[in-house]
Protein backbone atom coordinates (compact mmCIF):
# COMPACT_ATOMS: atom_id res chain seq x y z
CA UNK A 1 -9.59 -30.53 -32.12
CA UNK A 2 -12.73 -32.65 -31.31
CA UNK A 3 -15.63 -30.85 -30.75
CA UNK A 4 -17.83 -32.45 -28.15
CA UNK A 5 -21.38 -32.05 -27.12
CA UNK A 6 -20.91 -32.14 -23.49
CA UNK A 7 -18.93 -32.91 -20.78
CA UNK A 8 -20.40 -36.07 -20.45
CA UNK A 9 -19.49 -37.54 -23.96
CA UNK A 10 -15.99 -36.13 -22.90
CA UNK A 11 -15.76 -38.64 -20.52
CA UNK A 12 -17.39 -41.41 -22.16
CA UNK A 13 -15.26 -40.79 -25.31
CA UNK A 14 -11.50 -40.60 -23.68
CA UNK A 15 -12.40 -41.81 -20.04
CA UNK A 16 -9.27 -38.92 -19.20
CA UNK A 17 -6.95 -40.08 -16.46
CA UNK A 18 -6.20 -35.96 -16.30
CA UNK A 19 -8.09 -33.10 -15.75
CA UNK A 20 -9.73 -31.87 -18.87
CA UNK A 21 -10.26 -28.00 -19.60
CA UNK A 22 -13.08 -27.55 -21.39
CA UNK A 23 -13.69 -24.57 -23.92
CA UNK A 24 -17.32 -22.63 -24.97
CA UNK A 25 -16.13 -20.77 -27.50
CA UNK A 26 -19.98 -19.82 -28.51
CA UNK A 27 -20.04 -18.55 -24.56
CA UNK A 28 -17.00 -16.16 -24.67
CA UNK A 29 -18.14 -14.67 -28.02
CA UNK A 30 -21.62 -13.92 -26.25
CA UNK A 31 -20.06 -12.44 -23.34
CA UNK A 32 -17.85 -9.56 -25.80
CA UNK A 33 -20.76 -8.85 -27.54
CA UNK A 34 -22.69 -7.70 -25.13
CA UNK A 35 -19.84 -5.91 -23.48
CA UNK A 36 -19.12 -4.53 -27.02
CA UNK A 37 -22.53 -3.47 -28.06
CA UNK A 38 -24.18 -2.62 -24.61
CA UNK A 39 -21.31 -0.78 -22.77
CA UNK A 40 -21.30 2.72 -23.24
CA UNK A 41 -17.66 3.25 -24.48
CA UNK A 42 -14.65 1.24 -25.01
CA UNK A 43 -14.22 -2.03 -23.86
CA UNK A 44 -10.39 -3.41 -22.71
CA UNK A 45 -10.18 -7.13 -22.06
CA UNK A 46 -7.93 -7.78 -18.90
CA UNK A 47 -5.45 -10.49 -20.68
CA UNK A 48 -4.43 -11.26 -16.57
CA UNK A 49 -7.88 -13.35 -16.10
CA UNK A 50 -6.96 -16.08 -18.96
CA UNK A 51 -4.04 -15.41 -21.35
CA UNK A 52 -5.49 -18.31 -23.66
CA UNK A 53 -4.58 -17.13 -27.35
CA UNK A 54 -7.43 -18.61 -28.67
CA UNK A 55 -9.56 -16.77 -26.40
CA UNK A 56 -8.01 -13.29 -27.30
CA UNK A 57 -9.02 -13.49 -30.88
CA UNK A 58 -12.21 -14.32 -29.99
CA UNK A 59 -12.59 -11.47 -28.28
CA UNK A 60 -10.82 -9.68 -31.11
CA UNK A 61 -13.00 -11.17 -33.60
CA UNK A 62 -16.12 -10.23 -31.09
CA UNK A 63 -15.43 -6.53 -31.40
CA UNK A 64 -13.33 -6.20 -28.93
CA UNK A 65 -10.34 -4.06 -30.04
CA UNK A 66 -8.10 -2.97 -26.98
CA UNK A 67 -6.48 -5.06 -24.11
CA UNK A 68 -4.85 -4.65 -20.63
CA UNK A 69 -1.98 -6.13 -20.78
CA UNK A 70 -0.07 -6.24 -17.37
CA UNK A 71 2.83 -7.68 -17.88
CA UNK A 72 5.63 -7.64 -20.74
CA UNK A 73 4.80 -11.32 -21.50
CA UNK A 74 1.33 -10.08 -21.76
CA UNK A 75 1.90 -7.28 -24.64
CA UNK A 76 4.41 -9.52 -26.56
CA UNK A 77 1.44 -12.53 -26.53
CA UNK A 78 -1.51 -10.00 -27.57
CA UNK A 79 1.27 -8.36 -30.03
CA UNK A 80 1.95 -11.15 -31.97
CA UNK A 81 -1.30 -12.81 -31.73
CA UNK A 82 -3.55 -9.52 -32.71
CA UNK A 83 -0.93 -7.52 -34.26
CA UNK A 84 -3.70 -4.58 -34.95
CA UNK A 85 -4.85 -4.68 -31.35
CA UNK A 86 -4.49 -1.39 -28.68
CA UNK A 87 -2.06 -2.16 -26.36
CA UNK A 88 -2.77 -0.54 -22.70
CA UNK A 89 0.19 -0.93 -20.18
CA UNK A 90 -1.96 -0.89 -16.60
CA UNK A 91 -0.11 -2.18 -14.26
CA UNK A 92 1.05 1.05 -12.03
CA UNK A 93 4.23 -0.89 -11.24
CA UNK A 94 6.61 -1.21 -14.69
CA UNK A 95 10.19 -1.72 -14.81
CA UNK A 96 12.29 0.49 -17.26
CA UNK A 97 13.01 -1.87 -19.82
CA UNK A 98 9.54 -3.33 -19.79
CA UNK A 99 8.45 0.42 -20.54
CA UNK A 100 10.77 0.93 -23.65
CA UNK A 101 10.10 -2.52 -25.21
CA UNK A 102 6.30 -1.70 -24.63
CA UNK A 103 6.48 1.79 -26.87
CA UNK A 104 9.44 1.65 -28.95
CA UNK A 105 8.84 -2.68 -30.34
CA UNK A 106 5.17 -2.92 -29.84
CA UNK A 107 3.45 0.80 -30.38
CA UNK A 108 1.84 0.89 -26.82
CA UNK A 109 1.72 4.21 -25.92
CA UNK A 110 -1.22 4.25 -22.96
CA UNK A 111 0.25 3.66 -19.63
CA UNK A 112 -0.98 3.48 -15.61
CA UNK A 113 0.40 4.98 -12.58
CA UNK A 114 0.11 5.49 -9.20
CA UNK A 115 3.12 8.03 -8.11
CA UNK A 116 5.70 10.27 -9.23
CA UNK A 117 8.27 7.95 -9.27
CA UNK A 118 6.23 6.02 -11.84
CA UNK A 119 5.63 8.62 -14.08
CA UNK A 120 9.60 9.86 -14.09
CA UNK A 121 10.19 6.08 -15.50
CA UNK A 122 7.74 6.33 -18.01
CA UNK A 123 8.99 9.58 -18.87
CA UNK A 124 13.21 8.51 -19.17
CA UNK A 125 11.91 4.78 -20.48
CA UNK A 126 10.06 6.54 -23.44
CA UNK A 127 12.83 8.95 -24.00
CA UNK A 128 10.40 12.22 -23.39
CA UNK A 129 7.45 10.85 -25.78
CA UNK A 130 5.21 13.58 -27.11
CA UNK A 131 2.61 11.24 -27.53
CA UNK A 132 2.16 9.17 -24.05
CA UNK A 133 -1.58 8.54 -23.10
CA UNK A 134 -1.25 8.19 -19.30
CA UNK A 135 -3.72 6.91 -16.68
CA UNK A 136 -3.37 7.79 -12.64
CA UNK A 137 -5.23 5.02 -10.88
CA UNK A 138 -7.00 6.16 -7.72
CA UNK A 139 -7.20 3.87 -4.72
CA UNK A 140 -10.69 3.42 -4.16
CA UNK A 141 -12.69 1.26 -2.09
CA UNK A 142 -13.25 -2.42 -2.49
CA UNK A 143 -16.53 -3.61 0.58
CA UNK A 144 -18.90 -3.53 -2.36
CA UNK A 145 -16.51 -6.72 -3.88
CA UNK A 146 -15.57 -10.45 -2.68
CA UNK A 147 -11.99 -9.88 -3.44
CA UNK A 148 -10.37 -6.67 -2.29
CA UNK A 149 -8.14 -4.82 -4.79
CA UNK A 150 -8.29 -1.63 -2.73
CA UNK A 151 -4.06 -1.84 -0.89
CA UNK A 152 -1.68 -2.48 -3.32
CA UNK A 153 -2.44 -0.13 -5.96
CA UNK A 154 -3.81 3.54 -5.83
CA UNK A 155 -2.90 7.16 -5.23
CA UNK A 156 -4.74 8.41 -2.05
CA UNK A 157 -7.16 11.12 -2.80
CA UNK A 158 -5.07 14.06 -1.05
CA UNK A 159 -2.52 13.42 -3.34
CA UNK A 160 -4.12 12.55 -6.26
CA UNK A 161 -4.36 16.13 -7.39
CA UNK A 162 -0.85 16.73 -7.06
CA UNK A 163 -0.29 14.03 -9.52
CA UNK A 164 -2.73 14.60 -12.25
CA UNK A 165 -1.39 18.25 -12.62
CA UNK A 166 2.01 16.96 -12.65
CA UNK A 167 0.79 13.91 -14.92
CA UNK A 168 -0.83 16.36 -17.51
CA UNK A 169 2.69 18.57 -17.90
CA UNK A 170 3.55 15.43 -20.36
CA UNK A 171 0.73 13.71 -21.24
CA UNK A 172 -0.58 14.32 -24.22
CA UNK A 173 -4.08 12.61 -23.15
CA UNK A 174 -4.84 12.08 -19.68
CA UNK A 175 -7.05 9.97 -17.71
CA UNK A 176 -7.86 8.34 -14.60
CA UNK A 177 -8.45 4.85 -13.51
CA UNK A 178 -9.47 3.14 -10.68
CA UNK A 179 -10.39 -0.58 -9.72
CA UNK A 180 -13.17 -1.53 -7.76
CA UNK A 181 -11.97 -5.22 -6.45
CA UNK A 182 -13.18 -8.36 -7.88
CA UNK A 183 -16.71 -9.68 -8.43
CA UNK A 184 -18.50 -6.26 -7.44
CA UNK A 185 -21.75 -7.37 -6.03
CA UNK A 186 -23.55 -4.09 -6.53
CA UNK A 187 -23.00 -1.05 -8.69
CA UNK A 188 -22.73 1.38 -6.28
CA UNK A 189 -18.97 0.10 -6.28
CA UNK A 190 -18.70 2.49 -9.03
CA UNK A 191 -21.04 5.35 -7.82
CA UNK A 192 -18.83 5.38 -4.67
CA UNK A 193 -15.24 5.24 -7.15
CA UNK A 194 -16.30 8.11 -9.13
CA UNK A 195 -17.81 10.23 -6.60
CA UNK A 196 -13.56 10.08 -5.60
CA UNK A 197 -12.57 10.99 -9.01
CA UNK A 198 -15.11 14.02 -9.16
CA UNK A 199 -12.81 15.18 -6.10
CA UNK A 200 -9.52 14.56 -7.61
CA UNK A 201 -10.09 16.12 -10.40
CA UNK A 202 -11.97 18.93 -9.30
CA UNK A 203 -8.77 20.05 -6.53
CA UNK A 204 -6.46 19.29 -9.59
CA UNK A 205 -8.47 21.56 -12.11
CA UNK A 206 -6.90 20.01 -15.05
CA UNK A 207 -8.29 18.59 -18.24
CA UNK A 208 -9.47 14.55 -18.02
CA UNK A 209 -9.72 12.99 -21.32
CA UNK A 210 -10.79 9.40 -20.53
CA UNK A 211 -12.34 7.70 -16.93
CA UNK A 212 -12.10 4.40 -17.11
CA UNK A 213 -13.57 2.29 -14.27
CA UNK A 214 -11.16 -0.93 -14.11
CA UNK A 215 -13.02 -4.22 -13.98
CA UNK A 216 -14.76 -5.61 -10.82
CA UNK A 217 -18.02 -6.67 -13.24
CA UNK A 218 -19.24 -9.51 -11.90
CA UNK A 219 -20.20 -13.23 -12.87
CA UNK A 220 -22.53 -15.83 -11.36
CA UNK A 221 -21.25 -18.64 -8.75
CA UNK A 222 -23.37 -20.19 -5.85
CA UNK A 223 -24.46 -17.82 -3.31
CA UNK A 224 -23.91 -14.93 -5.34
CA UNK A 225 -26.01 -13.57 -7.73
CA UNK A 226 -25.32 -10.24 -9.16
CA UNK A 227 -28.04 -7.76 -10.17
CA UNK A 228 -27.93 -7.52 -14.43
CA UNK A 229 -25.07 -5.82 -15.37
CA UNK A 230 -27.14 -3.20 -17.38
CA UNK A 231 -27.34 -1.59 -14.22
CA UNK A 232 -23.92 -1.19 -13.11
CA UNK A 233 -23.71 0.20 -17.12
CA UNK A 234 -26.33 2.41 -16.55
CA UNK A 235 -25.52 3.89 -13.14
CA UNK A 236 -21.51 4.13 -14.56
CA UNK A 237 -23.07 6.24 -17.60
CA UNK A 238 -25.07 8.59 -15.42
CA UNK A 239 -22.13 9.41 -13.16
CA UNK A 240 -20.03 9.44 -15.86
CA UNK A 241 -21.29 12.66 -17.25
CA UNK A 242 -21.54 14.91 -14.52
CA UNK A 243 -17.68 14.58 -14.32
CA UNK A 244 -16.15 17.96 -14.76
CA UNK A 245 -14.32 16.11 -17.49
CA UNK A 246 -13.45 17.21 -21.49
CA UNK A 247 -16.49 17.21 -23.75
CA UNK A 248 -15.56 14.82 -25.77
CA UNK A 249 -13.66 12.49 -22.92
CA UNK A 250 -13.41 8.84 -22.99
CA UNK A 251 -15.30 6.05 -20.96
CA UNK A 252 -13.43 3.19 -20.56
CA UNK A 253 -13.98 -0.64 -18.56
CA UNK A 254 -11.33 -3.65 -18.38
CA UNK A 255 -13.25 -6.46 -17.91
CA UNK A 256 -11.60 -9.43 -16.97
CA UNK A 257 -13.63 -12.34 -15.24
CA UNK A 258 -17.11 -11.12 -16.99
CA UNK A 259 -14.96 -12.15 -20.34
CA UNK A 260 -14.35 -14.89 -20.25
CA UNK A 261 -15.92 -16.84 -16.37
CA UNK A 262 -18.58 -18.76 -18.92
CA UNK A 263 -15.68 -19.86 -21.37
CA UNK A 264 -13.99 -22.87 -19.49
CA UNK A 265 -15.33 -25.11 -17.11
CA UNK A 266 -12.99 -28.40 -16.04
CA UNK A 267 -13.73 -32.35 -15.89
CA UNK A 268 -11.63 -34.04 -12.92
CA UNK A 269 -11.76 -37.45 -11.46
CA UNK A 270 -12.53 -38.52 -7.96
CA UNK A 271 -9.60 -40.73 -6.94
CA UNK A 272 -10.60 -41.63 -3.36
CA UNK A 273 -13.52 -40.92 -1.21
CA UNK A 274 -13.48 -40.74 3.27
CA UNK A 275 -16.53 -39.47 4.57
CA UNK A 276 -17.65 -36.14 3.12
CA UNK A 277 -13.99 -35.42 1.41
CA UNK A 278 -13.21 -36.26 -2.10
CA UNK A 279 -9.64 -36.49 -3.32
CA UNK A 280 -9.71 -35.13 -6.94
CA UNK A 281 -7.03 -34.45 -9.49
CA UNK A 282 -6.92 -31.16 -9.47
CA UNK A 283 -6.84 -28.68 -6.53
CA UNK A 284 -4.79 -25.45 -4.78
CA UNK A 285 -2.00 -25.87 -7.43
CA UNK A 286 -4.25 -25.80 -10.54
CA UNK A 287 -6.99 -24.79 -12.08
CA UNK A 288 -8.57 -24.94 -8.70
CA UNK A 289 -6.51 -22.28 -6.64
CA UNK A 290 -9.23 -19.80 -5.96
CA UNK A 291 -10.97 -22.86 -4.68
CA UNK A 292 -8.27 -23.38 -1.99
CA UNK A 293 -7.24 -20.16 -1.34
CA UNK A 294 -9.83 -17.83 -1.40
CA UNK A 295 -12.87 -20.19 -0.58
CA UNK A 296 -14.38 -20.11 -3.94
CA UNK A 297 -17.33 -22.09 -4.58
CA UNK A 298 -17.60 -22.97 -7.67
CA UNK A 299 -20.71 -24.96 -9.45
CA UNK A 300 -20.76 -28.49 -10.00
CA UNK A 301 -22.09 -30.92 -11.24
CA UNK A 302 -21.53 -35.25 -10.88
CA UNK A 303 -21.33 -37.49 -14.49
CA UNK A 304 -20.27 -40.61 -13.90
CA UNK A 305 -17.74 -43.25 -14.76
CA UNK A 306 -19.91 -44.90 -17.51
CA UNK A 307 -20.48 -40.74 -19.04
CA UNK A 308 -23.69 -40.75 -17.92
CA UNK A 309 -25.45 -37.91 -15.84
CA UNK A 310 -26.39 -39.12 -12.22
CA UNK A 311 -27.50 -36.55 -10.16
CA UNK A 312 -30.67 -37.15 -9.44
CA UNK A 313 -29.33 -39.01 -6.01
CA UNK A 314 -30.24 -36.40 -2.78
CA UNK A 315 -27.33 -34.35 -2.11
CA UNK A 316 -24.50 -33.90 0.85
CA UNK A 317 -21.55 -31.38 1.01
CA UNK A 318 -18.62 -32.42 0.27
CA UNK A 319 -14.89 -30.73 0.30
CA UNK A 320 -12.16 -31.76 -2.24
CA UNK A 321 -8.79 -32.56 -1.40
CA UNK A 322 -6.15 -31.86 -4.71
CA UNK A 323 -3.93 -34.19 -6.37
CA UNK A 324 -0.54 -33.17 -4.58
CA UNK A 325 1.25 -34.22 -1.46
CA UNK A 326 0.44 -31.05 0.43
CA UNK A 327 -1.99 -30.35 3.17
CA UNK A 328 -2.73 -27.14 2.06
CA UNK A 329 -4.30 -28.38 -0.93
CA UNK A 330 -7.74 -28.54 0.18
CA UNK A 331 -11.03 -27.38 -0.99
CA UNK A 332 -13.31 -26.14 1.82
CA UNK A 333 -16.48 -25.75 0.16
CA UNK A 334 -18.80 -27.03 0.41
CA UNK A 335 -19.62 -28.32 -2.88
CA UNK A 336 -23.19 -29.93 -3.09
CA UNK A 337 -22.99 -33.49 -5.21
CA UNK A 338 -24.61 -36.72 -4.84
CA UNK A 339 -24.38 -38.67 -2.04
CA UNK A 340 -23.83 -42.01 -3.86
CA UNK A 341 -20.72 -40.02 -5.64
CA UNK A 342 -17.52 -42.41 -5.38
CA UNK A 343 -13.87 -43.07 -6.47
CA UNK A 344 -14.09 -43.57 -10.19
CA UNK A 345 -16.50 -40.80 -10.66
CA UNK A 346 -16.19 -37.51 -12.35
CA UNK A 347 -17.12 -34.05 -11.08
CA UNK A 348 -17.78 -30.90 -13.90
CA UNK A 349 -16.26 -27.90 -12.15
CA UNK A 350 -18.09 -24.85 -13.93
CA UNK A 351 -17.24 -21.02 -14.56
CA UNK A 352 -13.38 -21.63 -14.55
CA UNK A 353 -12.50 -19.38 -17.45
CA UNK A 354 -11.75 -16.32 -15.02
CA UNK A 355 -8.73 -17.20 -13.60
CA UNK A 356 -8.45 -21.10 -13.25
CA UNK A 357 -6.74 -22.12 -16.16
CA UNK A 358 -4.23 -19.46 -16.09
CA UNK A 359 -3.47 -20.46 -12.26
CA UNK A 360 -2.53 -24.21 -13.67
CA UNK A 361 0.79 -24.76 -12.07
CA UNK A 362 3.78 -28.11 -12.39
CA UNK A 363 3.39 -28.49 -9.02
CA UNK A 364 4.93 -32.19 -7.66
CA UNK A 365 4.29 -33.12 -11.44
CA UNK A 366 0.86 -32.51 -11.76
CA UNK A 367 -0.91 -29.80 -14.19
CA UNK A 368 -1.22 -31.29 -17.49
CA UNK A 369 -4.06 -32.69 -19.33
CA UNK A 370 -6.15 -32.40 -22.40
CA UNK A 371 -8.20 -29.45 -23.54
CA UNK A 372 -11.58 -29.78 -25.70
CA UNK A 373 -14.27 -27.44 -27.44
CA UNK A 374 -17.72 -28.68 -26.15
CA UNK A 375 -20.98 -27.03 -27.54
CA UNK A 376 -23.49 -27.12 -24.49
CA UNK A 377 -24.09 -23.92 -22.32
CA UNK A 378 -22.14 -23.09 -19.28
CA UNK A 379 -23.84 -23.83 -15.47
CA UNK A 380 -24.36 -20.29 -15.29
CA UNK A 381 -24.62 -17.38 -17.39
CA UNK A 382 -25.30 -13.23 -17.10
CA UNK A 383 -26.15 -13.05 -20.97
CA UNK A 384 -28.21 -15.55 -22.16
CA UNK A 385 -31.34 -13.88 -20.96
CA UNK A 386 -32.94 -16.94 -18.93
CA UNK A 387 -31.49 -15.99 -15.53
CA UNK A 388 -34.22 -14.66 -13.00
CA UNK A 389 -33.55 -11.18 -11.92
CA UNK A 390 -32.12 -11.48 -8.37
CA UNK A 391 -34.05 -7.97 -7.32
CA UNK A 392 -37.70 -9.72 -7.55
CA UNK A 393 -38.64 -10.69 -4.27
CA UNK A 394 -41.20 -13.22 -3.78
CA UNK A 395 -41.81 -12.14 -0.34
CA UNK A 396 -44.86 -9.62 -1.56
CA UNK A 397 -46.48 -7.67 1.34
CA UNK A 398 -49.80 -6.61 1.03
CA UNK A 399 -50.51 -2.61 1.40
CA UNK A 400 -54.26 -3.31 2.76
C-alpha cells in the first residue's frame, strides 16, 4: 500500500471516483500507548468500534493485550489474528453455541451478564467450568454521555445483589461491569457508576475481584470538547479503592472510540450542489451513519478538485445528502466549509475511526472504495499534547 502524505496528495494522485478511507496508523499507536501506560490497570480494546485487523495488531503491538469481543465473529477475527490475545466475551446477551465455541475452540474463559438466565447458559454452555471469570454488568446511568447505553443492558441495583452472590457460587473470579454510554463528557459518569457498585456489592457481601468501568472515554468532535482524560483516570482510581473490593482486585476499562476515533478519517466527493446541501458519496448507509442518524458532527475540512487546500474562502453551513436513492440519507449538520465549495470538489471527513468504517454497508450498490495509509495528523486529537485545556476560562473576574 501507498503511503501518502495527506489527504490532499490522495486526491491529486488517484482523483478517486469512491470514497477513500484513510488510515493514521502513527495516530492509533499513540492513542494505546497512552491508554497502556497512563491507565491505572488493564486496558480491553472494544473490537465493536472498528473490527479493522490491521488496527487490532496495532493495538496488540501497542501494549495492548486483551479485547472485548462481542460477538462470535468478533473472537474468531481477534483469535486468528492475535492468537496470544485475552479474549473477554461482554456482551450480556450470548447464545449457547456462541458460549461453547468461545471456551472450548478459542480459550475465552471471561464472560458478562446481566441475569440469571444468562449465567445458567454460561454455566450448561461451558459444561460446569471450574475456571469461568464472570462479569455482572450493572445498569447505570448514561446523562453524563451523548449516546445513551443506560436500557438495554444492566441488572437494576435491587437485584444486583441477588446476582453477584448467586454469580460467585461458580465463578472462580468475579467482577462487575458497567457502561457509562458513549462519549462521556465528564468524569463524574464514573463517580456516579461506582458509587452504584459500592451498593451492590456492599448488600451482596461477597468477594469482587475485578471493577471494570466499560468504555464511554471520550474523543474530540465540534462542539464538544472533553476535559483531559487524566482526569476521568484519576477520579476512576480514587473511587476505585475505597471499593469494599479484594486486596489485590482488578481495574479494568474497554475503550472503544478513544482507540481508535484519530485512526481513520474519509475523502468523499461532492457530486451536486442546491443551495446550502451537498450531495456526497457517502452518507446514512456508510461510513457516515452516525452522521445521519444520530446527528453527528463530524470535522471537515474542503481540498479541492486540482488536490489543493482551499479553505481560506469565508464559510456557510452546509448539510450533505448521501449517495443512495433514499430520503433518509441525509446529513443534518451543519458542517462549516467554504462557500465557493462546488460539484467536483472534495470534502475530508475527520475522526471516523470510531465506528464509521465498520458501519460501511452495500446499500443500492454503494460502499466500496479504496483505503490508504497517510502520514499527517488527524483534525483533532486528546494525546498529542497541543490541545488547550477546555477548563481554562478566559472570562477572568477580578477579586478587587
Amino acid at each position: 500500500m501507498h503511503i501518502h502524505p495527506d489527504a490532499a496528495s490522495v486526491v491529486r494522485d488517484l482523483a478517486p471516483d469512491e470514497p477513500v478511507i484513510l488510515n493514521r496508523p502513527h495516530a492509533a499507536r499513540r492513542a494505546a500507548r497512552f491508554f497502556v501506560e497512563k491507565f491505572p490497570g488493564k486496558v480491553l480494546y472494544a473490537v465493536k468500534a472498528n473490527p479493522s485487523a490491521d488496527l487490532l495488531r496495532l493495538q496488540w503491538e501497542s501494549g495492548v493485550t486483551h479485547f472485548d469481543v462481542a460477538s462470535i465473529a468478533e473472537v474468531r477475527l481477534v483469535r486468528e489474528t492475535l492468537p496470544e490475545a485475552t479474549l473477554c466475551f461482554m456482551h450480556p446477551v450470548k447464545t449457547e453455541r456462541a458460549i461453547a465455541e468461545a471456551y472450548f475452540d478459542h480459550g475465552c474463559k471471561t464472560f458478562s451478564l446481566d441475569s440469571v438466565e444468562e449465567l445458567e447458559k454460561i454455566v450448561r454452555a461451558t459444561k460446569g467450568a471450574t475456571d469461568l471469570r464472570l462479569c455482572v454488568r450493572l445498569r447505570v446511568s448514561s446523562e453524563y454521555s451523548e449516546l445513551s447505553l443506560a436500557s438495554k443492558f444492566g441488572v437494576d441495583l435491587t437485584e444486583a445483589p441477588a446476582l453477584l452472590q448467586a454469580t460467585r457460587q461458580v465463578a472462580d473470579w468475579l467482577g462487575v461491569c458497567f457502561h457509562v454510554g458513549s462519549q462521556a463528557m465528564s468524569p463524574f459518569a464514573y463517580v456516579q457508576a461506582l458509587e452504584r457498585v459500592r451498593a451492590a456489592i456492599a448488600e451482596a457481601s461477597v468477594v469482587i475481584d475485578m471493577i471494570d468501568v466499560g468504555g464511554g472515554f471520550p474523543s474530540v468532535y465540534p462542539g464538544m470538547e472533553p476535559p483531559p482524560l487524566e482526569d476521568y483516570f484519576k477520579i476512576i482510581h480514587q473511587h476505585f479503592y475505597a471499593l469494599p473490593i479484594a486486596y489485590n482486585a482488578e481495574l479494568w476499562c474497554e475503550p472503544g472510540r478513544a482507540l481508535c476515533a484519530e485512526y481513520n478519517s474519509m475523502i468523499v466527493r461532492v457530486e451536486k450542489r442546491r443551495g446550502t446541501e451537498l450531495f456526497i458519496n457517502d452518507g446514512a448507509y456508510g461510513a457516515l451513519f452516525d452522521a445521519a442518524h444520530v446527528a453527528w458532527r463530524f470535522p471537515v475540512r474542503r481540498i479541492a478538485a486540482d488536490g489543493t487546500a482551499g479553505n481560506d474562502v469565508e464559510s456557510e453551513d452546509f448539510s450533505f445528502y448521501g449517495p443512495t436513492c433514499d430520503d433518509a440519507d441525509f446529513m443534518e449538520g451543519p458542517f462549516p466549509l467554504p462557500g465557493d465549495i462546488k460539484a467536483g470538489d472534495y470534502i475530508e471527513v475527520g475522526m471516523l475511526g470510531a465506528y464509521g468504517a465498520a458501519m460501511r454497508t452495500g446499500f443500492n450498490g454503494f460502499g466500496s472504495g479504496p483505503v490508504e495509509s497517510v502520514t499527517d495528523e488527524p483534525m483533532s486529537s486528546l494525546y498529542r499534547g497541543d490541545r488547550d485545556d477546555p477548563r481554562v476560562s478566559d472570562n477572568v473576574v477580578s477579586l478587587r
